[in-house]
Each structure stands twice: as structure tokens, then as C-alpha cells.
Protein backbone atom coordinates (compact mmCIF):
# COMPACT_ATOMS: atom_id res chain seq x y z
CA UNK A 1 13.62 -3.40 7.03
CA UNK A 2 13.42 -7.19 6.14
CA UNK A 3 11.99 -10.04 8.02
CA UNK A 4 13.90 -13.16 7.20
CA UNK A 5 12.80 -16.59 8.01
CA UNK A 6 14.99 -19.97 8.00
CA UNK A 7 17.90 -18.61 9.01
CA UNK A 8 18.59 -21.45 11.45
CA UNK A 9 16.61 -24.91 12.68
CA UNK A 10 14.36 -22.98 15.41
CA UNK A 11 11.35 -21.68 14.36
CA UNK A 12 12.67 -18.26 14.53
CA UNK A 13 12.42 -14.82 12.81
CA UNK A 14 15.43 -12.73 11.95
CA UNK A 15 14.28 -8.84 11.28
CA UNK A 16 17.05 -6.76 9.77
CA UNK A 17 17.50 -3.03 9.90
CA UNK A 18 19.82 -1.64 7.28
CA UNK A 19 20.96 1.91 6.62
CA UNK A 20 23.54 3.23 4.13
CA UNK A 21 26.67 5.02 4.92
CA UNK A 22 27.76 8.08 3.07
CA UNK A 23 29.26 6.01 -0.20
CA UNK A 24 26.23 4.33 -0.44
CA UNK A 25 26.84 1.06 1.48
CA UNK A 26 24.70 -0.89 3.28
CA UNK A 27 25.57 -1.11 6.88
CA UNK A 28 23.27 -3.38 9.08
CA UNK A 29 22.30 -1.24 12.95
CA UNK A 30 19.87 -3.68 14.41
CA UNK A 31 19.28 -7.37 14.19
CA UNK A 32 16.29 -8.45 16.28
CA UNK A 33 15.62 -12.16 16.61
CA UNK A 34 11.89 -13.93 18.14
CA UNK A 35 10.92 -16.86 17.97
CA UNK A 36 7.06 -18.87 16.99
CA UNK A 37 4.79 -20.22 19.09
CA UNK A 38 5.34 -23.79 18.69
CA UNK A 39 1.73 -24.13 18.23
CA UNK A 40 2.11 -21.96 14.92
CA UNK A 41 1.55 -23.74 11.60
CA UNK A 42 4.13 -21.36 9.69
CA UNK A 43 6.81 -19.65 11.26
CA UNK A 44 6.44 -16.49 8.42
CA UNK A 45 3.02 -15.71 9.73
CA UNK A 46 3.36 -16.07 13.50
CA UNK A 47 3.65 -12.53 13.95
CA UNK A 48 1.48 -9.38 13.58
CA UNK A 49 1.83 -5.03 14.01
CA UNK A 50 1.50 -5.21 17.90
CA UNK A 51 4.81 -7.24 18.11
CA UNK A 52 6.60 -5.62 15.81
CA UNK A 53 5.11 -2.33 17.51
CA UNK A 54 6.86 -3.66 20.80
CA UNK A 55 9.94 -4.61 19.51
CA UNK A 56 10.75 -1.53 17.49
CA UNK A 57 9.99 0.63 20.40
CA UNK A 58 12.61 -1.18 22.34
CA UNK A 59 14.94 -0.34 19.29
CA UNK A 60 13.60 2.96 19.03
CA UNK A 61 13.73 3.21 23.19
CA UNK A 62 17.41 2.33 22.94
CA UNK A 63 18.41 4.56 19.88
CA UNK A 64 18.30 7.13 22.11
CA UNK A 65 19.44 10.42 21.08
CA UNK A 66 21.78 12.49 18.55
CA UNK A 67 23.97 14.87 20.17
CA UNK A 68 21.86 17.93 20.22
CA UNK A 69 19.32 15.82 22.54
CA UNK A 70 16.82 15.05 19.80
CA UNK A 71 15.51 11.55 18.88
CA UNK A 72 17.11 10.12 15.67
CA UNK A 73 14.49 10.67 12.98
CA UNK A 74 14.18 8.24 9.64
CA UNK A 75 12.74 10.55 6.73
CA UNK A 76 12.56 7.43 4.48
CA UNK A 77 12.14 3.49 4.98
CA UNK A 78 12.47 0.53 2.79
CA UNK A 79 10.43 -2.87 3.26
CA UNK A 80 8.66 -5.54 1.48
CA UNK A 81 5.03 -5.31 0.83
CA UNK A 82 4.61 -6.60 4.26
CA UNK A 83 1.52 -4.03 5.99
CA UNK A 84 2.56 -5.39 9.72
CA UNK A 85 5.88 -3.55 8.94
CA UNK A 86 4.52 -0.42 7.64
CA UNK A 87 2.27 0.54 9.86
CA UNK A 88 4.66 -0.18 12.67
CA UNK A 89 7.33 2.02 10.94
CA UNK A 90 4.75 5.15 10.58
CA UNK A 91 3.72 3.77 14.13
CA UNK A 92 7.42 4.86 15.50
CA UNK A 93 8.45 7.39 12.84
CA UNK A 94 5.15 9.56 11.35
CA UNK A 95 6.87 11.23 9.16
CA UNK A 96 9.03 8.33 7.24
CA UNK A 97 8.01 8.30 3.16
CA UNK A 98 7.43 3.95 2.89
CA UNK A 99 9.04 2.81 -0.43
CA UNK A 100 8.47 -0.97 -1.21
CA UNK A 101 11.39 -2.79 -2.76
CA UNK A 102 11.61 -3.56 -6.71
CA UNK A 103 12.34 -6.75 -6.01
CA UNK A 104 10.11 -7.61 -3.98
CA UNK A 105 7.52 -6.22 -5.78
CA UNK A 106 8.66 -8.46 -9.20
CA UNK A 107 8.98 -11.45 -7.12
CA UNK A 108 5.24 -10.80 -6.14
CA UNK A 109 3.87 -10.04 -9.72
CA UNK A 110 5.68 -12.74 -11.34
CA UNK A 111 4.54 -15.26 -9.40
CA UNK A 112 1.39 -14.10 -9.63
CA UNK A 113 1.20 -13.73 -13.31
CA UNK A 114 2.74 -17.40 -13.55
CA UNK A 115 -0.30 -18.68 -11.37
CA UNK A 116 -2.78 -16.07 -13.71
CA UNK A 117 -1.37 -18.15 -17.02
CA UNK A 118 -1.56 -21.65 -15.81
CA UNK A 119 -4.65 -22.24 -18.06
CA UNK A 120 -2.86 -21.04 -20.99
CA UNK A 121 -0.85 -24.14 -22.65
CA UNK A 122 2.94 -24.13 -22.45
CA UNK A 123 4.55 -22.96 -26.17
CA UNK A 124 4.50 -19.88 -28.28
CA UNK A 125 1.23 -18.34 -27.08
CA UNK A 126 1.72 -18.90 -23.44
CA UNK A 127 5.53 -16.91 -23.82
CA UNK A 128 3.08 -14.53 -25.88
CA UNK A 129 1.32 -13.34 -23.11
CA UNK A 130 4.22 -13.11 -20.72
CA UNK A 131 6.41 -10.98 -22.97
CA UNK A 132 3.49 -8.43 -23.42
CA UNK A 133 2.11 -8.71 -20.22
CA UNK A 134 6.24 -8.27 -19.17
CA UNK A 135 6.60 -5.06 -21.11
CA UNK A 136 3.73 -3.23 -19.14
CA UNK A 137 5.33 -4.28 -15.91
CA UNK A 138 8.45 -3.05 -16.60
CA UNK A 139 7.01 0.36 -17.93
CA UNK A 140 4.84 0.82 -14.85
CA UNK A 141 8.17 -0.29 -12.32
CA UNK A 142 10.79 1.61 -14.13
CA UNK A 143 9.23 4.49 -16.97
CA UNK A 144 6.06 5.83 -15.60
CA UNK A 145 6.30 8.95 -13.51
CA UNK A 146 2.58 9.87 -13.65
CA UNK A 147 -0.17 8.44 -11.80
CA UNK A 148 -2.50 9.44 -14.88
CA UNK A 149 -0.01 8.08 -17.18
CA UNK A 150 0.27 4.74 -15.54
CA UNK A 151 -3.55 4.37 -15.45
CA UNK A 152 -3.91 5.38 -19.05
CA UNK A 153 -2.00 2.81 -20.05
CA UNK A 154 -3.19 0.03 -17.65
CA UNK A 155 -6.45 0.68 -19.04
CA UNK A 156 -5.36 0.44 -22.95
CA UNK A 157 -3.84 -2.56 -21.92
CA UNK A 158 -7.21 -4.03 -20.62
CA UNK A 159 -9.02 -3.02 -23.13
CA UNK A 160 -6.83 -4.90 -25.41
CA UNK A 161 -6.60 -8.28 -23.66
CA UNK A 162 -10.58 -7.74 -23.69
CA UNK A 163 -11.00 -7.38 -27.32
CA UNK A 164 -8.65 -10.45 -27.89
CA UNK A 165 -10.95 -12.63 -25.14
CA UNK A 166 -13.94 -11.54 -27.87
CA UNK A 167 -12.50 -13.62 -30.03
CA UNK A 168 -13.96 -16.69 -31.61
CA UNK A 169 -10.93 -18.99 -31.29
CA UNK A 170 -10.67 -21.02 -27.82
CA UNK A 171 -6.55 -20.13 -27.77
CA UNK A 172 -7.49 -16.50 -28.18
CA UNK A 173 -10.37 -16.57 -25.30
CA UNK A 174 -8.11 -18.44 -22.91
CA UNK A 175 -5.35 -15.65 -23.24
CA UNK A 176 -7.68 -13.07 -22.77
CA UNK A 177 -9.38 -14.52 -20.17
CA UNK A 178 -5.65 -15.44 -18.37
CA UNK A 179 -4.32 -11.73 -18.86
CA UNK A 180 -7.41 -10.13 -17.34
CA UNK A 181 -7.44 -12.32 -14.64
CA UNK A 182 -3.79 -11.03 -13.73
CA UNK A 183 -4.71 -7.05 -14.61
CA UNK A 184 -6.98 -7.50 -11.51
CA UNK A 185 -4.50 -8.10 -9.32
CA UNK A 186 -2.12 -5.49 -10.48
CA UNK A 187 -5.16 -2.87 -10.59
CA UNK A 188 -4.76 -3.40 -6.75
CA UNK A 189 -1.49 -1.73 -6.96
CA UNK A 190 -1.79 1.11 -9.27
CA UNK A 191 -5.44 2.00 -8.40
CA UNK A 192 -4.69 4.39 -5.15
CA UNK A 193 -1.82 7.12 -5.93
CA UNK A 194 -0.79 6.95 -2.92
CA UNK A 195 0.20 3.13 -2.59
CA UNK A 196 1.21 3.22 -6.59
CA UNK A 197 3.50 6.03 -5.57
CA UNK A 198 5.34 4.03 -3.21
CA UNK A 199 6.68 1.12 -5.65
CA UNK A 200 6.75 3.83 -8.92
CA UNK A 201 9.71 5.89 -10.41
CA UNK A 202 7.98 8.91 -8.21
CA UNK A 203 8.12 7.58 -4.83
CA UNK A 204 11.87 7.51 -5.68
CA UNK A 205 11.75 11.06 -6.91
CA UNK A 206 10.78 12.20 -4.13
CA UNK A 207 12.56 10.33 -1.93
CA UNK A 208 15.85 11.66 -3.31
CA UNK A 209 13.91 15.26 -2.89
């Protein structure tokens, strides 16, 4: 599920539901399209859970049922880091297993880490930080199957932008000081299991399960 914006001149919102067939393609089932208010200062935000509630009922209402009379069940659902669509999702479907997409989730982090480093001048030790900093994302998206693994590392990796902030040396204190400033943020994500599961190697796991 995606909610796409500036898809035409109105101030409207496209919201895509995708499935994949049985080689693995994505084939879109529902396109639902609603406009702002035109009192709204950003289309992207001019919604919230009780619309989205409404409208996917509707989709849901008109889904109907398979041929054995049952409703059509989703065991697994794919969305940005968007909590309007979540909890409508779980709203309709209890049981669906919410995995956020990669993408997504890099697109947030590496903006964020870009706004984190601004203090840090441009050059050598400002591509410094973002290559380390870079490695530890990528381990945590892509290697990291335990949630006690993940954390053990986060925290080395704290610890270590902590000892460099210690430092003497203004360079040294502003990367520390930059770094920590972005682990903060990401300790947001990794801190619960059960959100950290849903962006981690497990949550695919056990999707595929």
C-alpha cells in the first residue's frame, strides 16, 4: 500500500494497492483517489486513520468474498512508515504481519543522517562519518537477524562515536557530536523488537514462514 501525491494538478491523493501474482509480479487491484481540503496547507498531510479507515472498508466492503463464502484475508502487507496506514490495515485485517519497505526506510535514514552531519564540514571527514555510519545501516537493514544482535552492535557503535566526541580536537568533537545526534534517531527504530522486526531481515523471515 502506497499513498502517492502529485500525480496530477488537483490537490489530490492517489493510494495504490498492489499484490503479486504467482511469478512474482506486481499486479495493481485497487486505485483509490480523494482529494484535499482546499483549505489544507499540504496536500501529503490532509489526511488521517479515520479516512483511510472509511475508504478501505469500502474496498474491503466490495472485495467481497472467495468462493467458499469467506472474506479474502491478507496474511502480510507492505507500506511506508506511514502509522495512518498501519493501523488502518490491522484496523481491516487483524491478523496481517506489517513489513515497512527498504526503501523507504533508506530514503528516511539518509536524509536524516544528511540533516544529522550538516555541522560537520564538507571533505574527507564529513565522507568519514557517512561511510561508517553507512556500514551500520546496511548491517542492521540487510545482516542482522537478532534483535540482541542488532542492539549489541548499535550500542558498540555509540560507544565509539562517544569516545571520539571526548576528544580534544574541535573536528573530532563535531563528528562525535554529529553521529550521536543521528544514533538517536535510529535508536527509535531498533529500540522495540517488535517495530525493529518489521523493517529487519526477520520480519522477512517470517513473512516467507
Amino acid at each position: 500500500m502506497d499513498l502517492t501525491f502529485g500525480v496530477c494538478s488537483a490537490w489530490a491523493i492517489l493510494t495504490i494497492l498492489m499484490t503479486l501474482d504467482e511469478n512474482g509480479t506486481g499486479i495493481p487491484i485497487c486505485f483509490i483517489m480523494f482529494t484535499a481540503w482546499e483549505s489544507a496547507k499540504a496536500t501529503h498531510a490532509d489526511y488521517d486513520t479515520a479516512l483511510l479507515d472509511r475508504l478501505l472498508g469500502i474496498f474491503k466492503q466490495r472485495l467481497g468474498c472467495n468462493e467458499h463464502g469467506d472474506e479474502i484475508d491478507f496474511s502480510i502487507g507492505n507500506t511506508d512508515n506511514d502509522p495512518c496506514e498501519h493501523a488502518s490495515l490491522s484496523k481491516h485485517w487483524p491478523g496481517i504481519l506489517l513489513l515497512l519497505c527498504m526503501f523507504h526506510i533508506w530514503q528516511a535514514w539518509r536524509n536524516m543522517l544528511n540533516r544529522c552531519l550538516q555541522p560537520v564540514p564538507k571533505g574527507e571527514q564529513h565522507q568519514l562519518v557517512c561511510k561508517w555510519l553507512g556500514k551500520l545501516l546496511m548491517d542492521l537493514l540487510k545482516e542482522k537477524s537478532k534483535h540482541t544482535t542488532a542492539m549489541g552492535q548499535f550500542t558498540e557503535e555509540v560507544e565509539c562515536w562517544k569516545k571520539v566526541g571526548w576528544k580534544r580536537n574541535t573536528s573530532s568533537k563535531c563528528q562525535g557530536l554529529a553521529a550521536l545526534d543521528f544514533l538517536s534517531y535510529i535508536k527509535t527504530y531498533i529500540e522495540n523488537e517488535a517495530y525493529w522486526m518489521s523493517w529487519s531481515p526477520v520480519g522477512a523471515i517470517e513473512a516467507a514462514h
